[in-house]
C-alpha atoms as a PDB file:
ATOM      1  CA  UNK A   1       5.743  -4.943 -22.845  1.00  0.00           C
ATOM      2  CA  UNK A   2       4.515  -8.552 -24.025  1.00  0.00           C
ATOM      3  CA  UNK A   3       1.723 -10.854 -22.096  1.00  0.00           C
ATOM      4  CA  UNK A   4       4.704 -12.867 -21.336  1.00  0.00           C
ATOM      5  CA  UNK A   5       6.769 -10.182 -19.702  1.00  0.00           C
ATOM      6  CA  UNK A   6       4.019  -8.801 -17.672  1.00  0.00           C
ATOM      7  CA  UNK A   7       3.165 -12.034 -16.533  1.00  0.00           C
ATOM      8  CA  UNK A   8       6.847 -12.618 -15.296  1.00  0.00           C
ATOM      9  CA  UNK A   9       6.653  -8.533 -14.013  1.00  0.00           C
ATOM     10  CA  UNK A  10       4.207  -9.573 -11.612  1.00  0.00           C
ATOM     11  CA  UNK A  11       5.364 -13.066 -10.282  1.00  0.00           C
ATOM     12  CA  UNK A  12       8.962 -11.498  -9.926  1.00  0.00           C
ATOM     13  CA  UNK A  13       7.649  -8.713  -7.557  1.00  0.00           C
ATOM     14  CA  UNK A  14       4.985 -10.882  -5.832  1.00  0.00           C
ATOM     15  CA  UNK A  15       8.872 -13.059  -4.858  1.00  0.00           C
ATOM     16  CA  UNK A  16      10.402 -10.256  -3.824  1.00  0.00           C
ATOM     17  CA  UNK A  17       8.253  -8.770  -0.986  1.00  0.00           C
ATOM     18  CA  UNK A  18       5.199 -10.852  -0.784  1.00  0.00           C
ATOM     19  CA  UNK A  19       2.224 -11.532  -2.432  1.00  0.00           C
ATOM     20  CA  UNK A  20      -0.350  -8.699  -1.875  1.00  0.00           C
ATOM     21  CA  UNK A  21      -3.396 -10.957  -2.830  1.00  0.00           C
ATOM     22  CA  UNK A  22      -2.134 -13.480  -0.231  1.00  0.00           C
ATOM     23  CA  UNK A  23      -2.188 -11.104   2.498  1.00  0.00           C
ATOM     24  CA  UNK A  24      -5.434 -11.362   4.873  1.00  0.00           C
ATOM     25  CA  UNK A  25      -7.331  -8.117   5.193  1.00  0.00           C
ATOM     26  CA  UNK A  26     -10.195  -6.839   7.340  1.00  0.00           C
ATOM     27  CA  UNK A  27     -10.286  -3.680   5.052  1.00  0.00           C
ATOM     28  CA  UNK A  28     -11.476  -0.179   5.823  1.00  0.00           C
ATOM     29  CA  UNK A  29     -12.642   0.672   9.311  1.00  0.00           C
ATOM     30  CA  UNK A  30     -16.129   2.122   9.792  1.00  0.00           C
ATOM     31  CA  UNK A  31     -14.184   5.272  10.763  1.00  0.00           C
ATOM     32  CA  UNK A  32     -12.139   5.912   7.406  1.00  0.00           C
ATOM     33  CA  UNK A  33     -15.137   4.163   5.022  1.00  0.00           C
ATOM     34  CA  UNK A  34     -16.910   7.741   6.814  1.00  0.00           C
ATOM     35  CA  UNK A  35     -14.532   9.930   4.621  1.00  0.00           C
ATOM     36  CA  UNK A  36     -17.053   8.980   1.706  1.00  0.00           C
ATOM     37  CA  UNK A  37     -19.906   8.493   3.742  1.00  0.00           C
ATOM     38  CA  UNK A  38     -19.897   4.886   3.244  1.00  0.00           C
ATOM     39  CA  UNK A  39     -22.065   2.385   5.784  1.00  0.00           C
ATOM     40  CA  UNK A  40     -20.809  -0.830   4.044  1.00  0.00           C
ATOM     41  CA  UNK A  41     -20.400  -3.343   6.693  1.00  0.00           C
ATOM     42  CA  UNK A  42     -19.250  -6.480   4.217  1.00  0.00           C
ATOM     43  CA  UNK A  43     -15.407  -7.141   4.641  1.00  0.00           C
ATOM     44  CA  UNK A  44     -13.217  -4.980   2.828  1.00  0.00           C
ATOM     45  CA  UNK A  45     -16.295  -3.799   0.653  1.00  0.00           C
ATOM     46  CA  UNK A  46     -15.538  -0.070   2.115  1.00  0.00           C
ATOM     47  CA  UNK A  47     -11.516  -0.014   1.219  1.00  0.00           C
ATOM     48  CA  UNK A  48     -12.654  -1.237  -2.335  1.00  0.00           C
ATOM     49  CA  UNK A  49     -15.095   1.608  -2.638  1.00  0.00           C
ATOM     50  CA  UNK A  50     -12.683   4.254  -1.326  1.00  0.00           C
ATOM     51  CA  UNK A  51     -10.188   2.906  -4.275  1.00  0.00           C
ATOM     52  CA  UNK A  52     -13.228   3.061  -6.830  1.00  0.00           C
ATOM     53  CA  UNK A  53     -13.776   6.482  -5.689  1.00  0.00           C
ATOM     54  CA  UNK A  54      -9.957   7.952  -6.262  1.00  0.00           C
ATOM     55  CA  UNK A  55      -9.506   5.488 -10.015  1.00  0.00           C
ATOM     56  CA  UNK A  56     -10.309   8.357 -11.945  1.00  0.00           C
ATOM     57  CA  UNK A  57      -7.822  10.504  -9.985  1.00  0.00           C
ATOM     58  CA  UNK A  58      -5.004   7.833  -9.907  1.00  0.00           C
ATOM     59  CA  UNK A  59      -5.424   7.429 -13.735  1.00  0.00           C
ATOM     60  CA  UNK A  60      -3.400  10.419 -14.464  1.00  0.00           C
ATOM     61  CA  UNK A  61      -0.692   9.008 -12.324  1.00  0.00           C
ATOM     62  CA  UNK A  62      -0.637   5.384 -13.363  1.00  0.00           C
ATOM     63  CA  UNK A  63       2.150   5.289 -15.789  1.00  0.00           C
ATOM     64  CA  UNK A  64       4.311   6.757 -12.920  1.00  0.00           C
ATOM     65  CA  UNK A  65       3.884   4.260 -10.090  1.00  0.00           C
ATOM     66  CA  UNK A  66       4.112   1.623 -12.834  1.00  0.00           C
ATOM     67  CA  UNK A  67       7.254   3.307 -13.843  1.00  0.00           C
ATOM     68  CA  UNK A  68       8.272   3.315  -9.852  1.00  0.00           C
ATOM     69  CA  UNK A  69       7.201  -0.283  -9.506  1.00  0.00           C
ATOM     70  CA  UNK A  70       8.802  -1.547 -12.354  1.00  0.00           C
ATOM     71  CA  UNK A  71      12.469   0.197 -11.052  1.00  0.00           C
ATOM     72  CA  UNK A  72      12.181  -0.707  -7.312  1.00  0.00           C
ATOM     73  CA  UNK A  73      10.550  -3.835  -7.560  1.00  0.00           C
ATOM     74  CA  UNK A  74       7.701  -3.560  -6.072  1.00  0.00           C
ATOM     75  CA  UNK A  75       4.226  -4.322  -6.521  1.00  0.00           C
ATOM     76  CA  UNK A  76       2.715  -0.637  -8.493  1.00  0.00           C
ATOM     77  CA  UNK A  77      -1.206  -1.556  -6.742  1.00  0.00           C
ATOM     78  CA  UNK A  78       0.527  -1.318  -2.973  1.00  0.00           C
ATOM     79  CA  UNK A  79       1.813   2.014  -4.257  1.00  0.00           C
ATOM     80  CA  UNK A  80      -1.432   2.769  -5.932  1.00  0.00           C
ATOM     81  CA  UNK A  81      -3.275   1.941  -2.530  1.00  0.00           C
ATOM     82  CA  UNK A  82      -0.887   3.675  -0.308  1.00  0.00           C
ATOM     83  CA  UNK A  83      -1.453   7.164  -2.942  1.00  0.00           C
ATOM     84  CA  UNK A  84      -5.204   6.534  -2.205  1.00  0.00           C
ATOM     85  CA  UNK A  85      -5.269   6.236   1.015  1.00  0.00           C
ATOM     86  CA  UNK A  86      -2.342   8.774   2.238  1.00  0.00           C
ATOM     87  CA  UNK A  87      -3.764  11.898  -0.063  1.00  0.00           C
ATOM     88  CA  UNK A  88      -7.155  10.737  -1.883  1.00  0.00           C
ATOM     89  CA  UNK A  89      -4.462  10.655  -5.226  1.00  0.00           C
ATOM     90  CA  UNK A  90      -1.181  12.745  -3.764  1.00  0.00           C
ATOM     91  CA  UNK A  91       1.264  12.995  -1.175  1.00  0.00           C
ATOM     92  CA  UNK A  92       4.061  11.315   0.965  1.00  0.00           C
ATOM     93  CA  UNK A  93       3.141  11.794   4.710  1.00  0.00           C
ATOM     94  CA  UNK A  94       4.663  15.090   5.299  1.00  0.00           C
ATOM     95  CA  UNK A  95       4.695  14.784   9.111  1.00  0.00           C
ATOM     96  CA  UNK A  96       7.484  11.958   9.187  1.00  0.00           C
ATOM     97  CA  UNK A  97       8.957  12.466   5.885  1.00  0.00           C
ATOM     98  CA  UNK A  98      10.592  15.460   4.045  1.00  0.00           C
ATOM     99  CA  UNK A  99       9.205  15.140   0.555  1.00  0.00           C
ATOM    100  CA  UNK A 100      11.630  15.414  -2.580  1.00  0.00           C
ATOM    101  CA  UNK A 101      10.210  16.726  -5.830  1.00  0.00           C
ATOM    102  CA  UNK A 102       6.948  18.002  -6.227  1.00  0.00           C
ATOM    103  CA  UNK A 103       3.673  15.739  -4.668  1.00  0.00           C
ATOM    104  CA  UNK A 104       3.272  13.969  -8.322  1.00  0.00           C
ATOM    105  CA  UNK A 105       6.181  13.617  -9.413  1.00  0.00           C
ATOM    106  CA  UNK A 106       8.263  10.381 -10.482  1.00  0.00           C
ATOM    107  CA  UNK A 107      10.946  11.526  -7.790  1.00  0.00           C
ATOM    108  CA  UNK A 108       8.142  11.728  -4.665  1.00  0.00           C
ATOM    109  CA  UNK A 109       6.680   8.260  -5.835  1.00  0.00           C
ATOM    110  CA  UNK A 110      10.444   6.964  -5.761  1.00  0.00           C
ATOM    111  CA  UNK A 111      11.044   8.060  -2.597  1.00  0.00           C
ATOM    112  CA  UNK A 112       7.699   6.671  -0.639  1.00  0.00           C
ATOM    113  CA  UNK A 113       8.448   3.457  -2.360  1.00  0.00           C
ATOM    114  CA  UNK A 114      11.862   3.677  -0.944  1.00  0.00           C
ATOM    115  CA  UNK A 115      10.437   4.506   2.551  1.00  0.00           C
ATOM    116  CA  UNK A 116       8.643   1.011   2.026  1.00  0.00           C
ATOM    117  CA  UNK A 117      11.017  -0.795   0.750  1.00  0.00           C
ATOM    118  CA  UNK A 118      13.169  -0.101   3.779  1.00  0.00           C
ATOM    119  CA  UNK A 119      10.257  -0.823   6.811  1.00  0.00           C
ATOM    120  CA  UNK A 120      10.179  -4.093   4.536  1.00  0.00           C
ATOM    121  CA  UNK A 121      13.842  -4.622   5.722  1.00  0.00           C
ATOM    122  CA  UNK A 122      13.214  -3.028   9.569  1.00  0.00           C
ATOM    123  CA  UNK A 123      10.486  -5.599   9.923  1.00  0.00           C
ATOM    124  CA  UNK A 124      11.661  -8.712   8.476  1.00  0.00           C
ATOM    125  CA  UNK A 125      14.764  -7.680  11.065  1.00  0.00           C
ATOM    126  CA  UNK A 126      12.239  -6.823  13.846  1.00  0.00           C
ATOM    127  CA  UNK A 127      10.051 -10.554  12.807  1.00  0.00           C
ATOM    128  CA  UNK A 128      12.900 -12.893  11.119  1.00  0.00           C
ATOM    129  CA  UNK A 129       9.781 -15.782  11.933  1.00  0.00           C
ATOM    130  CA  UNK A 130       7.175 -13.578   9.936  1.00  0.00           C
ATOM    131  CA  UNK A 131       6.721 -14.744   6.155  1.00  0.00           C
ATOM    132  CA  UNK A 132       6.801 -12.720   3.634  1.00  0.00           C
ATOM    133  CA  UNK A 133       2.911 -11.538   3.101  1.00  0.00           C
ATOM    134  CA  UNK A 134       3.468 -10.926   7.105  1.00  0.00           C
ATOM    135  CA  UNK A 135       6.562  -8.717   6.752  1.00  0.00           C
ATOM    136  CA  UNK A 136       5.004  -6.685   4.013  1.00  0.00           C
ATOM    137  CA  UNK A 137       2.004  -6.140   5.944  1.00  0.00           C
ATOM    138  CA  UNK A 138       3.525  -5.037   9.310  1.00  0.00           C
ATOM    139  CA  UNK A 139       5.748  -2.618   6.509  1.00  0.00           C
ATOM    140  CA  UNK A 140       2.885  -1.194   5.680  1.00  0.00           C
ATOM    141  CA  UNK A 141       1.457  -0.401   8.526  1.00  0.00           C
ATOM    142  CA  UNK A 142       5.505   0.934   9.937  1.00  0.00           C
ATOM    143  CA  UNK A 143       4.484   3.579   6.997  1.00  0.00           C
ATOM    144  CA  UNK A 144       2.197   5.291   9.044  1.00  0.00           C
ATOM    145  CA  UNK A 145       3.225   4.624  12.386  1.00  0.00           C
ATOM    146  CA  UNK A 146       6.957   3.723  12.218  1.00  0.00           C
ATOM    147  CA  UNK A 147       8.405  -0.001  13.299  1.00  0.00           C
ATOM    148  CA  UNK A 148       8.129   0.503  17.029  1.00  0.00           C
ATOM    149  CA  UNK A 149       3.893   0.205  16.817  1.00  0.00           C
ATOM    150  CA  UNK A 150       4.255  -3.042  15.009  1.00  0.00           C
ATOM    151  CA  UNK A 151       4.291  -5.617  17.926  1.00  0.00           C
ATOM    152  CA  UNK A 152       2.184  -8.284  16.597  1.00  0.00           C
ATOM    153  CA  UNK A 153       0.597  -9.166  13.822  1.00  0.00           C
ATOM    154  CA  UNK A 154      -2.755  -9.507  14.974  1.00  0.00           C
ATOM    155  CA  UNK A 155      -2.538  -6.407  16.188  1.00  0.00           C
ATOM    156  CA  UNK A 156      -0.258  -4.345  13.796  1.00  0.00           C
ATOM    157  CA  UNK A 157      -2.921  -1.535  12.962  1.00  0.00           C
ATOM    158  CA  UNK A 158      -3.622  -0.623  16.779  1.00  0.00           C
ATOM    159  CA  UNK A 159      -1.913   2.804  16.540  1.00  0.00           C
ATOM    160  CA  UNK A 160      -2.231   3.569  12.808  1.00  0.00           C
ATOM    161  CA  UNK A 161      -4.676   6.508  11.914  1.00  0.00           C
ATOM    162  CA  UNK A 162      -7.762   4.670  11.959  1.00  0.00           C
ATOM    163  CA  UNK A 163      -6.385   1.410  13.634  1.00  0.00           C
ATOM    164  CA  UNK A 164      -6.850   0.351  10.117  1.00  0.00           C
ATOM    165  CA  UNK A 165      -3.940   1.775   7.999  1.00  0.00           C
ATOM    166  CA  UNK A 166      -2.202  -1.909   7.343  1.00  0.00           C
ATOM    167  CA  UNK A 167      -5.580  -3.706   6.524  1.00  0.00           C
ATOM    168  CA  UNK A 168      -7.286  -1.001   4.224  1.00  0.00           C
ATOM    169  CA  UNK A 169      -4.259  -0.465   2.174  1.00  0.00           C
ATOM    170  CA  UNK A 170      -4.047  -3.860   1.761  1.00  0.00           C
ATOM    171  CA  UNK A 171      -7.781  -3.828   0.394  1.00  0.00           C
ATOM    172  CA  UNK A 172      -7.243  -1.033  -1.960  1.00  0.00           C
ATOM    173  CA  UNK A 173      -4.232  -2.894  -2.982  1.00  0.00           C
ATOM    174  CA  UNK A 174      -5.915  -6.181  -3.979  1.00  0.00           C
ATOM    175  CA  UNK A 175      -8.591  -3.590  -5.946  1.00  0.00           C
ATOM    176  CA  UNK A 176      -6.322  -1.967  -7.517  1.00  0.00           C
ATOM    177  CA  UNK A 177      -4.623  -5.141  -8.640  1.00  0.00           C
ATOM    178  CA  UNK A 178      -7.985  -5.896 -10.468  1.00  0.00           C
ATOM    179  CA  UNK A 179      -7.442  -3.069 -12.257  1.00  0.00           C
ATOM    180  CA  UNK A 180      -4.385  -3.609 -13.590  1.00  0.00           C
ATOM    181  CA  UNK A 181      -1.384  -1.643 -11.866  1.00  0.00           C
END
């Protein structure tokens, strides 16, 4: 793929569901920066670090949720940051979702970007006054905690594990987006 073509790649998707790097973002809560024993206090600075600590993991499955991206259309560093932070580098939430294929497989990324893809739709129904960058947040948050916990936007994450899930994901997106997925 051309400079040109990657370029368009990444205007088309940021169209399509939002632009991640527009999305506001308080990042990591002091609660989940503890899985790596982090103390950072500096906005977002924690969700960053989590995503720095799982790059070396998420390299072996880059091509994949590039791949993923590419077909559905949506951003590959939201499903980069939603790998991190569901599994460390692994899993669709098995709680709320049967999985199909094995945890890192093509088919399993498919089908947690298709469980996005289609809160994306619940909430824009749910919000038809929310913009774009809004409706894609409150998605992600619906991830972990389904459509019914997202009542406002403010306060989208109250509910989520860590009353965080929306923002950090968010931060480990725009990271990951730095490093080119």
């Amino acid at each position: 793929m051309g400079l040109l073509q990657v370029i368009f790649f990444v205007l088309f998707l940021a169209c399509i569901y939002g632009d991640i790097m527009k999305i506001d973002t308080t990042g990591a809560s002091e609660r989940t920066a503890k899985q790596d024993k982090l103390t950072i206090k500096v906005e977002n600075a924690s969700s960053k670090k989590l995503a720095e600590n799982d790059l070396a993991r998420m390299e072996k499955y880059k091509s994949i949720i590039i791949k993923v991206g590419r077909a559905k259309q949506m951003d590959p560093a939201v499903i980069a940051a939603i790998v991190s932070r569901e599994s460390r580098a692994g899993a669709v939430d098995k709680r709320y979702h049967a999985p199909t294929g094995t945890w890192d497989s093509e088919q399993h990324v498919t089908q947690a970007t298709e469980i996005l893809i289609g809160f994306i739709k619940e909430v824009k129904g749910k919000f038809p006054k929310w913009t774009q960058e809004q409706c894609f947040k409150g998605a992600i948050s619906a991830y972990n905690a389904g459509v019914k916990n997202v009542q406002t936007y403010e306060r989208m994450d109250i509910g989520t594990t860590g009353d965080d899930y929306a923002n950090d994901v968010v931060a480990r997106a725009q990271w990951f987006k730095s490093k080119c997925y």
